[in-house]
Protein backbone atom coordinates (compact mmCIF):
# COMPACT_ATOMS: atom_id res chain seq x y z
CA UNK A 1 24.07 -18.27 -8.52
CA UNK A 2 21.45 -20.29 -10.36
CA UNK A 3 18.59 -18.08 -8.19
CA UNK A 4 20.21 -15.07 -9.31
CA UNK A 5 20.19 -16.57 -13.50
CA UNK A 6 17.16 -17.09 -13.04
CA UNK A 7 16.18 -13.37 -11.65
CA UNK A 8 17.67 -12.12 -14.02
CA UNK A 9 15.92 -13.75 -16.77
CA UNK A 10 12.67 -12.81 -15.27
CA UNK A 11 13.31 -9.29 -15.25
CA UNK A 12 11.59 -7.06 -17.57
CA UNK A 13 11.79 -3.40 -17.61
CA UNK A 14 8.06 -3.02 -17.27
CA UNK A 15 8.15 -4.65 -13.87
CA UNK A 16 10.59 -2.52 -12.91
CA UNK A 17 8.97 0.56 -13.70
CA UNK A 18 6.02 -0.61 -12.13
CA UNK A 19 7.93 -1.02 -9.17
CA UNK A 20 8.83 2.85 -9.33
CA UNK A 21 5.53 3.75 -9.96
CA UNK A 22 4.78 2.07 -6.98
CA UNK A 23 7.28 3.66 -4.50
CA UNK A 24 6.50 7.13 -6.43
CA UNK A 25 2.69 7.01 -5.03
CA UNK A 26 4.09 6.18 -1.22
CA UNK A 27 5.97 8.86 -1.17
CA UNK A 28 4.78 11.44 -2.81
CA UNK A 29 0.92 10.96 -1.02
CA UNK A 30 0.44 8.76 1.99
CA UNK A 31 4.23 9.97 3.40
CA UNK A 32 2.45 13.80 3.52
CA UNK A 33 0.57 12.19 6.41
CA UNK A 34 3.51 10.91 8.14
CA UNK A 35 4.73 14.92 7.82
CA UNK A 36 1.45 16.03 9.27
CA UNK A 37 2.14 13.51 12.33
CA UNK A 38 5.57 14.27 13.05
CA UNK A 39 4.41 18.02 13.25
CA UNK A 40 1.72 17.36 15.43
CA UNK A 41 3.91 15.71 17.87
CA UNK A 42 6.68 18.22 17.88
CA UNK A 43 9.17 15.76 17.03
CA UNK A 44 12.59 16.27 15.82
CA UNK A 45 14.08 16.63 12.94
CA UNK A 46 16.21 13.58 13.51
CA UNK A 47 13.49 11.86 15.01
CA UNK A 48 11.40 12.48 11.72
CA UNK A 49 14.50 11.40 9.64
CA UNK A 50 14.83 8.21 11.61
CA UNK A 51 10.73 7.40 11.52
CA UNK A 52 11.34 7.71 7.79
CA UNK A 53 14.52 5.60 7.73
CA UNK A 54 12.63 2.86 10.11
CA UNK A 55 9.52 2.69 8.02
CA UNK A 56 11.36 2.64 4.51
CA UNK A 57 13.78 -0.05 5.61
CA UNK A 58 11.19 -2.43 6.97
CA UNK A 59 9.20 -1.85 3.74
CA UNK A 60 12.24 -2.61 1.70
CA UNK A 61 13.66 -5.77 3.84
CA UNK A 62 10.59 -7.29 4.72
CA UNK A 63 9.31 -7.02 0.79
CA UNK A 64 12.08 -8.09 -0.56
CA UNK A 65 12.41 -11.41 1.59
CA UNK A 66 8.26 -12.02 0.90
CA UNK A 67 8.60 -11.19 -3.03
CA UNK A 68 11.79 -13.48 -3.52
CA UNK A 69 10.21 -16.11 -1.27
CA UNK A 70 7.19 -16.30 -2.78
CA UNK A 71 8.29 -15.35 -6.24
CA UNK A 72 4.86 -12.91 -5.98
CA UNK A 73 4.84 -9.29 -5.66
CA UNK A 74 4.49 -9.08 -2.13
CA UNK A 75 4.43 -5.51 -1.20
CA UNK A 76 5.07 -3.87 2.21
CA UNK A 77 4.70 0.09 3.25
CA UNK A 78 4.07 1.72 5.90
CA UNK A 79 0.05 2.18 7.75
CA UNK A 80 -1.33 5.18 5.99
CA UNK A 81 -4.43 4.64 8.08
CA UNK A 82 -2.10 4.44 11.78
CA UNK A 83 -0.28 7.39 10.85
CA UNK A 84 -3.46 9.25 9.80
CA UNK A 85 -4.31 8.18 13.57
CA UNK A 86 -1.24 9.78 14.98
CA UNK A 87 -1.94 13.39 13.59
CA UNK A 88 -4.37 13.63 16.47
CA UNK A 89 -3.01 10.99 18.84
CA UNK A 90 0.64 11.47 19.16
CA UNK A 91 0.82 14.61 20.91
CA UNK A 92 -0.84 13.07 24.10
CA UNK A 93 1.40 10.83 24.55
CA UNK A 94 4.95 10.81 26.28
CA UNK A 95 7.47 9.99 22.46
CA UNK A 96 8.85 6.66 24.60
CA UNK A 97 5.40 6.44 25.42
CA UNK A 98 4.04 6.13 21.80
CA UNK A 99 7.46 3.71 21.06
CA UNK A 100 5.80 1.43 23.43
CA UNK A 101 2.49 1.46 22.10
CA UNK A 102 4.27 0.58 18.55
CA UNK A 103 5.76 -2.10 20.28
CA UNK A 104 2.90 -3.71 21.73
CA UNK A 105 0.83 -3.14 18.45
CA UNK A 106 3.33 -5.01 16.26
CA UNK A 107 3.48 -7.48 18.80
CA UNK A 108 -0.07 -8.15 18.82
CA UNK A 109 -0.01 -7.67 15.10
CA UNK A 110 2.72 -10.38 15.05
CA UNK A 111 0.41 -12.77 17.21
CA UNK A 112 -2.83 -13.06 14.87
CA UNK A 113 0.15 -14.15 12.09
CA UNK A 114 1.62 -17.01 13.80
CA UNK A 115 -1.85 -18.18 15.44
CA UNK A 116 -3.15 -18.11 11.97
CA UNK A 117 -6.56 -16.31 13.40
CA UNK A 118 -6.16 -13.49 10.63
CA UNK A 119 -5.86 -16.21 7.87
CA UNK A 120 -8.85 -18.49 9.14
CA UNK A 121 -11.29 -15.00 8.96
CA UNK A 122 -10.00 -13.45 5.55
CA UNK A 123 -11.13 -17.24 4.29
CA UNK A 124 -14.10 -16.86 5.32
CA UNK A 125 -15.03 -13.71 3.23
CA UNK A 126 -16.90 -13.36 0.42
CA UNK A 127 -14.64 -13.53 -2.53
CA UNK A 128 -17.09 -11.24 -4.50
CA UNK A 129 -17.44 -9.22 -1.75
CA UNK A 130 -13.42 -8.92 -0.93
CA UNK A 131 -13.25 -8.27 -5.09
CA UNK A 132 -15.53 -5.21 -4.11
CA UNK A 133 -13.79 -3.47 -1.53
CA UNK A 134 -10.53 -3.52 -3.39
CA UNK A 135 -12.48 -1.80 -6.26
CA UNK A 136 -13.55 0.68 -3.96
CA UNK A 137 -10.53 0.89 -2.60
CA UNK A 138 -9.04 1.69 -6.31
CA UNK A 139 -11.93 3.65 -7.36
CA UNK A 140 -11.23 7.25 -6.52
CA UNK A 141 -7.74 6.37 -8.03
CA UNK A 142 -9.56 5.83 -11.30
CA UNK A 143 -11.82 8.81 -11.06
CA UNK A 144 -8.30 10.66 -9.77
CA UNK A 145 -6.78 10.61 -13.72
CA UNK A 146 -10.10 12.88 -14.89
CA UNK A 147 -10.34 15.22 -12.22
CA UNK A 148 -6.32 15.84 -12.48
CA UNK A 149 -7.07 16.32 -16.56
CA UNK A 150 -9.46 19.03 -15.23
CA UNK A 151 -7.02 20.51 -13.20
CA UNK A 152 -3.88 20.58 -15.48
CA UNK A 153 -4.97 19.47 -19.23
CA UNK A 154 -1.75 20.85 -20.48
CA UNK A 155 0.17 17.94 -17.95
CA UNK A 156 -2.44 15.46 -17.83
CA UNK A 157 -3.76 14.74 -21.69
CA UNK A 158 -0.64 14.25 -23.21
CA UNK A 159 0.18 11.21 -20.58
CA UNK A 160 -3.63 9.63 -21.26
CA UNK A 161 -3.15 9.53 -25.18
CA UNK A 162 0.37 8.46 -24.98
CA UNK A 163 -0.72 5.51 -22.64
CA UNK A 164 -3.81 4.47 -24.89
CA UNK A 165 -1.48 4.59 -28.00
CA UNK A 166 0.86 2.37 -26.20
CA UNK A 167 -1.52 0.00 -24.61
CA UNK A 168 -2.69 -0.33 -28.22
CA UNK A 169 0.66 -1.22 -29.46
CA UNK A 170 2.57 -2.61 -26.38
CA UNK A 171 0.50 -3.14 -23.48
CA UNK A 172 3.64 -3.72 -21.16
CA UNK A 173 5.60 -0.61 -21.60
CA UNK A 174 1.99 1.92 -21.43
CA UNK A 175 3.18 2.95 -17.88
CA UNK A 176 6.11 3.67 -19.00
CA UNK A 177 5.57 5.33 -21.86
CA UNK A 178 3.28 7.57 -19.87
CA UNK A 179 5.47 7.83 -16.65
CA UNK A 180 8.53 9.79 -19.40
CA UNK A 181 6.06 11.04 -20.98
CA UNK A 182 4.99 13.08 -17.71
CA UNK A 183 8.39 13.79 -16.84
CA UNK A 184 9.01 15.56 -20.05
CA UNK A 185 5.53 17.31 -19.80
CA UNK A 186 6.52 18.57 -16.51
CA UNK A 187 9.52 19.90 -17.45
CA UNK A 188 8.63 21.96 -20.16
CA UNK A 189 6.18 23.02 -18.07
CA UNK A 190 8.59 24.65 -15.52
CA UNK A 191 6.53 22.33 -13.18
CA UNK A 192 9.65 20.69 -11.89
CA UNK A 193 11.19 22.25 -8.33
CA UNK A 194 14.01 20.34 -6.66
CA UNK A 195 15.78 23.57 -5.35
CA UNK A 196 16.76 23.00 -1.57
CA UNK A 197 16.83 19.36 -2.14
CA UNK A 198 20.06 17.60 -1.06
CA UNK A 199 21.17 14.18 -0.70
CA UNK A 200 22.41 13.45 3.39
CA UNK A 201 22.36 9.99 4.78
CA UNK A 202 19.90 9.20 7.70
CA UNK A 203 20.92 8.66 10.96
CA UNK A 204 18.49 6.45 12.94
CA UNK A 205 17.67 7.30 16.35
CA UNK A 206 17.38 4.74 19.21
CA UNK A 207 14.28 5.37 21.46
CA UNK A 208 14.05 3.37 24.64
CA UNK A 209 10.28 1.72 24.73
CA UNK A 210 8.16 2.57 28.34
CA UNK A 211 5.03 1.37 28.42
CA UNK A 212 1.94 2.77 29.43
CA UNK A 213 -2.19 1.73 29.88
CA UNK A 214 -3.26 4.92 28.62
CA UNK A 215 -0.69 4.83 25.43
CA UNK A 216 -1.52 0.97 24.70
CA UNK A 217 -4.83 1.56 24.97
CA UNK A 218 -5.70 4.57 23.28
CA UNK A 219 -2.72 4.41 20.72
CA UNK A 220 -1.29 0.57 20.41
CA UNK A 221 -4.59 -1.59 20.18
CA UNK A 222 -6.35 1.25 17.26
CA UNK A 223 -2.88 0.83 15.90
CA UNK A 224 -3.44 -2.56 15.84
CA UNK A 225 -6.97 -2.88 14.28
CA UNK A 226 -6.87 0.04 11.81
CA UNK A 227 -3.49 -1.54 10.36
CA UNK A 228 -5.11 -4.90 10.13
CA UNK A 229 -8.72 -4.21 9.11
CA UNK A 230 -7.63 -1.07 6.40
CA UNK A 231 -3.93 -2.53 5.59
CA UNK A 232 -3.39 -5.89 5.65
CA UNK A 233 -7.37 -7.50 4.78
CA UNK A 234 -7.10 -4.79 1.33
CA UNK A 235 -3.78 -6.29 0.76
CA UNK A 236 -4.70 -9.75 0.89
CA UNK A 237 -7.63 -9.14 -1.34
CA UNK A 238 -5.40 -7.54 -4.00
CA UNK A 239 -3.21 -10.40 -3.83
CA UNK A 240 -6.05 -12.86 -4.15
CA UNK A 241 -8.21 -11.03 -6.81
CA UNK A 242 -4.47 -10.67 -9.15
CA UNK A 243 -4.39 -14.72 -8.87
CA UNK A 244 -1.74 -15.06 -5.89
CA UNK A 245 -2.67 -17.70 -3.89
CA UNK A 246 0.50 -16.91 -0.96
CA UNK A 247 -0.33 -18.18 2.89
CA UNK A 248 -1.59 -15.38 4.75
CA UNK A 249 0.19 -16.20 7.93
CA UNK A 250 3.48 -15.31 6.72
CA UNK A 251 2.89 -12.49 5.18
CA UNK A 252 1.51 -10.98 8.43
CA UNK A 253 3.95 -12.27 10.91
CA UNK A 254 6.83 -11.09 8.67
CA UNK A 255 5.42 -7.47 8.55
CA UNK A 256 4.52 -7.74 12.36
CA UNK A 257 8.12 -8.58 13.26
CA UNK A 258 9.87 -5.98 11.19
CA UNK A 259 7.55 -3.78 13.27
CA UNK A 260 8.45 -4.64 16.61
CA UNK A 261 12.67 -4.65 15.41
CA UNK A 262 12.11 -1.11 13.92
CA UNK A 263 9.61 0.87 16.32
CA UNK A 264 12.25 1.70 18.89
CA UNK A 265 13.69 3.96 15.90
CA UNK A 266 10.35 5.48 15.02
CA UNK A 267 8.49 2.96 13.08
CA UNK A 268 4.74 2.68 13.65
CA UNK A 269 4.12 -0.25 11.68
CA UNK A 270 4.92 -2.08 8.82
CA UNK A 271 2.08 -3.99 6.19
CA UNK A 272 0.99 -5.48 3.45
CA UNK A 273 0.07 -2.29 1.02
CA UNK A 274 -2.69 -2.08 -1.10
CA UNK A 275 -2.93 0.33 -3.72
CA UNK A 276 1.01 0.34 -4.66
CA UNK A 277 0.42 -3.65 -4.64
CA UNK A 278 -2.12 -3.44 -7.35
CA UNK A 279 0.12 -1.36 -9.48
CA UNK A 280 2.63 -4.10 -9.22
CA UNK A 281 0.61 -6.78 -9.40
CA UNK A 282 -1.44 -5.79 -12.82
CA UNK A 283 -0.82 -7.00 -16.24
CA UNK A 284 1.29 -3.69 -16.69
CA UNK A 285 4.05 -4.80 -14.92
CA UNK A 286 4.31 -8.10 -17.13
CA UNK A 287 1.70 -10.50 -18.62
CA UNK A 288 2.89 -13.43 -16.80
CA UNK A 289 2.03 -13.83 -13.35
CA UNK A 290 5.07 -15.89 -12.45
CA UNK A 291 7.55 -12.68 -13.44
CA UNK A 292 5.95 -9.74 -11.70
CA UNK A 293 7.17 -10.56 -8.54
CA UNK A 294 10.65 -8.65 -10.33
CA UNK A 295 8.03 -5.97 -9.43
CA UNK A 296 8.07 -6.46 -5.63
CA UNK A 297 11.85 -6.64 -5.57
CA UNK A 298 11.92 -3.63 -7.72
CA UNK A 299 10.03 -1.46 -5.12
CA UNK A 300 12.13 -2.98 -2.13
CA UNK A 301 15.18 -2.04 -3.58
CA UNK A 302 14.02 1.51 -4.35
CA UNK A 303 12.36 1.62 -0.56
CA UNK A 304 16.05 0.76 0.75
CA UNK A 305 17.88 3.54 -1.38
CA UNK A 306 15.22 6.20 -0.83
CA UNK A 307 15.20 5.37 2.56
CA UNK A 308 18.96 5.28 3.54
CA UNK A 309 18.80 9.73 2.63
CA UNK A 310 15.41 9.88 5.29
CA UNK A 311 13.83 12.31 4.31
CA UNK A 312 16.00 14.56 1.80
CA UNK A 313 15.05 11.60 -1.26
CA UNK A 314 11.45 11.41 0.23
CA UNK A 315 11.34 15.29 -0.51
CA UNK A 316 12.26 15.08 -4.25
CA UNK A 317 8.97 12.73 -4.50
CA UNK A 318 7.20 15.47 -2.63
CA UNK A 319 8.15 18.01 -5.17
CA UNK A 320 6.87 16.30 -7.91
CA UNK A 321 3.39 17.31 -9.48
CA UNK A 322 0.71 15.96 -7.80
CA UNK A 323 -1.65 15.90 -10.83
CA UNK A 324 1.75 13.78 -12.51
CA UNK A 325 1.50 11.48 -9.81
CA UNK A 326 -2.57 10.93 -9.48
CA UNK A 327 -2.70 10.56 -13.51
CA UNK A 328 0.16 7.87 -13.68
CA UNK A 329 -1.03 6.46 -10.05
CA UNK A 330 -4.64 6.10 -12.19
CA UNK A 331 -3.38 4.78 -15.39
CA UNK A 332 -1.50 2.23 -13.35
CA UNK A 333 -4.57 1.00 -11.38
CA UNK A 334 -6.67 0.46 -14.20
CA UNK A 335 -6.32 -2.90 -14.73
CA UNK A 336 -6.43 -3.97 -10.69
CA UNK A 337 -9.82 -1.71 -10.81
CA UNK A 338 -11.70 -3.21 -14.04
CA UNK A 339 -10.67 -7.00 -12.19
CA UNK A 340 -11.47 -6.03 -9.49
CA UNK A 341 -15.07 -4.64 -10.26
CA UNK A 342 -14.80 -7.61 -13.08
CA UNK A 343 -14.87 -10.81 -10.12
CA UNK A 344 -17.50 -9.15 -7.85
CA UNK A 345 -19.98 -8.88 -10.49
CA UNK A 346 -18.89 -12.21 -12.16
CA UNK A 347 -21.63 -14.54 -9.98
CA UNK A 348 -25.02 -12.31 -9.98
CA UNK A 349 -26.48 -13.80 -7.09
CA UNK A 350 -23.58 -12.17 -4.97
CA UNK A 351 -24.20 -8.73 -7.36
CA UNK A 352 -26.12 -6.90 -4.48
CA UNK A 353 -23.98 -7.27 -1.73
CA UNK A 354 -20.76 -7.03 -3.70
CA UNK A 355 -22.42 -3.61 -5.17
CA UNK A 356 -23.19 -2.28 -1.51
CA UNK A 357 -19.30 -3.93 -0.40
CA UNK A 358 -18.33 -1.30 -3.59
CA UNK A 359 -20.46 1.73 -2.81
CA UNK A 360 -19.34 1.89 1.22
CA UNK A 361 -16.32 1.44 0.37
CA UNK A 362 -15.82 3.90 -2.51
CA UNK A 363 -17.61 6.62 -0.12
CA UNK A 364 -14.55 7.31 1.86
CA UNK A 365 -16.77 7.18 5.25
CA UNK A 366 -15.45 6.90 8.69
CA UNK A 367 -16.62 5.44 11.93
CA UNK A 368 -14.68 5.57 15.47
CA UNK A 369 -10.88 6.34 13.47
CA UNK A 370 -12.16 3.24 11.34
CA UNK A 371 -11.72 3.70 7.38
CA UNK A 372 -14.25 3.14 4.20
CA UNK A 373 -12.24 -0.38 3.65
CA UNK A 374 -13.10 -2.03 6.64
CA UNK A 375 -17.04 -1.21 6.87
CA UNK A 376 -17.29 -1.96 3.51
CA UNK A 377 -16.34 -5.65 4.65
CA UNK A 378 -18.69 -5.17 7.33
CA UNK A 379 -21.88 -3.86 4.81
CA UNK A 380 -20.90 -6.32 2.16
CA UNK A 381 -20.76 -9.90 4.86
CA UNK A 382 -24.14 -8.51 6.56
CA UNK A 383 -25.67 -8.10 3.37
CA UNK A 384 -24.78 -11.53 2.10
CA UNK A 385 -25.83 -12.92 5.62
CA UNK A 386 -29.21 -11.67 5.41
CA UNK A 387 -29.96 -12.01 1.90
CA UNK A 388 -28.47 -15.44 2.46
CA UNK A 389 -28.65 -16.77 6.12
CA UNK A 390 -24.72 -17.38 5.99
CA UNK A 391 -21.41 -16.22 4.12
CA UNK A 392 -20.43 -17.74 0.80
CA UNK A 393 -17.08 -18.76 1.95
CA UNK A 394 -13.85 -18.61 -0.59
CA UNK A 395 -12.87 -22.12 -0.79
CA UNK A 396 -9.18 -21.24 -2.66
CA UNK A 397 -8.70 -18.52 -0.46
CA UNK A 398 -5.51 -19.89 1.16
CA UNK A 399 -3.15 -22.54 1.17
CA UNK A 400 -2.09 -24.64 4.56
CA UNK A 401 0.77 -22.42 6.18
């Protein structure tokens, strides 16, 4: 009871919009990809209903458990990045087939949490260099809230000058403001469509795992390094650059288990988020860092009620505007983005290779299925090495596990 008085006190209803923010952006972007994947691989419609029950429930219980434990907004989604693989990969594979490939990713996953091997590397980064890929990272979010004024001034201006009035006079409720502010816009607008939308529970589907080479190798270990090296290393910087110093062991191994419990029904992996974990994990959701974790439960909650209806509540998301979402998304990530780009070019001797960290990053490039987040890491640690013969290593990076 007294953990509950105390909840209770910290909640504010800025965190709790943030944390609705938060699960707006999942599901009305990255989730389209997840669509895309299913379609691909000719799966079901209950077998898309229970991949979106699987992936939302692991999100929700998994980020609820790390936010109250930690009392920081630790916030879980699904791998944009893995299911982006999937469009292409998923149709060569046997369904069971792919279930085992989950499987052994989250297991593996899983591993490099309790050996602590993920943790040991991510201290050994940069921090101005980490502060630059998560700026990257945020950047075409940023940009996103200028090129959606272009594309629907009528939508978009009204939420930019409401949220500059209000961060003038009330810096916690500016999302807010904004978000109704949207809303309203939208509806006058006759932008608003939620015909054919109905609420129906989920049913989740039990697939039986079989394992095979070809699936664990050419599905279940790029699982396995695109969720780590564009998912979890982002989210760990956004936690770290926002002032949370959580053990990174945890955090994985958590995530890594919910995986291998839910990817019988569908689930290809569960993570530590990035961009909805800098909207909760700004100054917007509340000034004090101790009391935005009410932000992290917020979104967990709202990930376990949008993901008990599957796919029906993901659709009414979906049919939202998608210059309403990239403009609030924006506004949102403003203050994650400015202290972001604000810690990498704090010390100017690590300027250059935090600046080429930023630029890689912020290009959106693409090696071998691996995203802009990861080489950035890669540019920005080689640059430091040579310009430096070794890597300025973060000495408050993490805390014993």
């Amino acid at each position: 009871m007294r953990a509950l008085k105390v909840f209770l006190q910290d909640c504010s209803v800025s965190a709790v919009v943030t944390g609705l923010v938060a699960v707006m952006v999942s599901y009305a972007g990255p989730l389209v990809i997840v669509f895309q994947a299913a379609k691909s691989g000719q799966l079901t419609p209950e077998q898309l209903s229970s991949w979106l029950w699987a992936i939302s429930i692991g999100s929700g219980v998994s980020g609820l458990w790390l936010s109250l434990r930690y009392r920081t907004p630790v916030i879980t989604a699904w791998s944009t990045p893995g299911a982006a693989l999937l469009v292409t990969s998923l149709a060569q594979y046997r369904y069971s087939d792919a279930i085992g490939a989950y499987v052994f990713s989250a297991l593996l996953i899983t591993l490099l949490g309790v050996t602590g091997l993920f943790s040991r590397l991510m201290a050994r980064l940069p921090v101005a260099v980490v502060a630059a890929m998560l700026a990257g990272v945020l950047f075409r979010f940023g940009v996103g809230v200028f090129s959606s004024l272009a594309q629907g001034p009528a939508l978009v201006l009204p939420i930019l000058l409401v949220y500059l009035v209000a961060r003038r006079t009330g810096a916690r409720y500016a999302i807010m403001a904004a978000l109704i502010t949207g809303v309203l816009c939208a509806f006058f607008l006759n932008l608003l469509d939620f015909q054919g939308v109905s609420a129906t529970l989920a049913e989740p589907q039990w697939t039986t795992p079989s394992f095979s080479l070809s699936a664990i190798i050419g599905l279940g270990i790029p699982l396995c390094f695109v969720t780590m090296a564009s998912q979890n290393a982002p989210g760990i910087a956004v936690l770290r650059t926002a002032g949370y110093d959580v053990p990174v062991n945890p955090l994985v191994t958590v995530t890594g288990l919910a995986s291998v419990l839910l990817a019988p029904f569908g689930a290809h992996g569960i993570n530590l988020a990035a961009i909805t974990a800098a909207i909760c994990t700004g100054a917007e959701s509340h000034p004090l860092l101790a009391r935005r974790y009410v932000a992290g439960v917020s979104c967990a909650l709202l990930y376990l009620l949008v993901g008990s209806f599957g796919a029906t509540m993901a659709s009414v998301f979906a049919s939202l505007p998608g210059v309403l979402i990239a403009s609030i998304a924006g506004l949102a990530l403003f203050s994650a983005l400015a202290n972001g780009l604000g810690v990498a070019l704090a010390n100017e001797s690590q300027r250059e290779p935090a600046l080429i960290t930023f630029l890689v990053t912020a290009s959106g490039i693409s090696f071998f299925g691996i995203g802009a987040a990861c080489w950035g890491l890669v540019f920005g640690v080689l640059a430091d090495r040579l310009l430096f013969g070794k890597m300025t290593v973060r000495r408050a990076d993490t805390q014993p596990d």
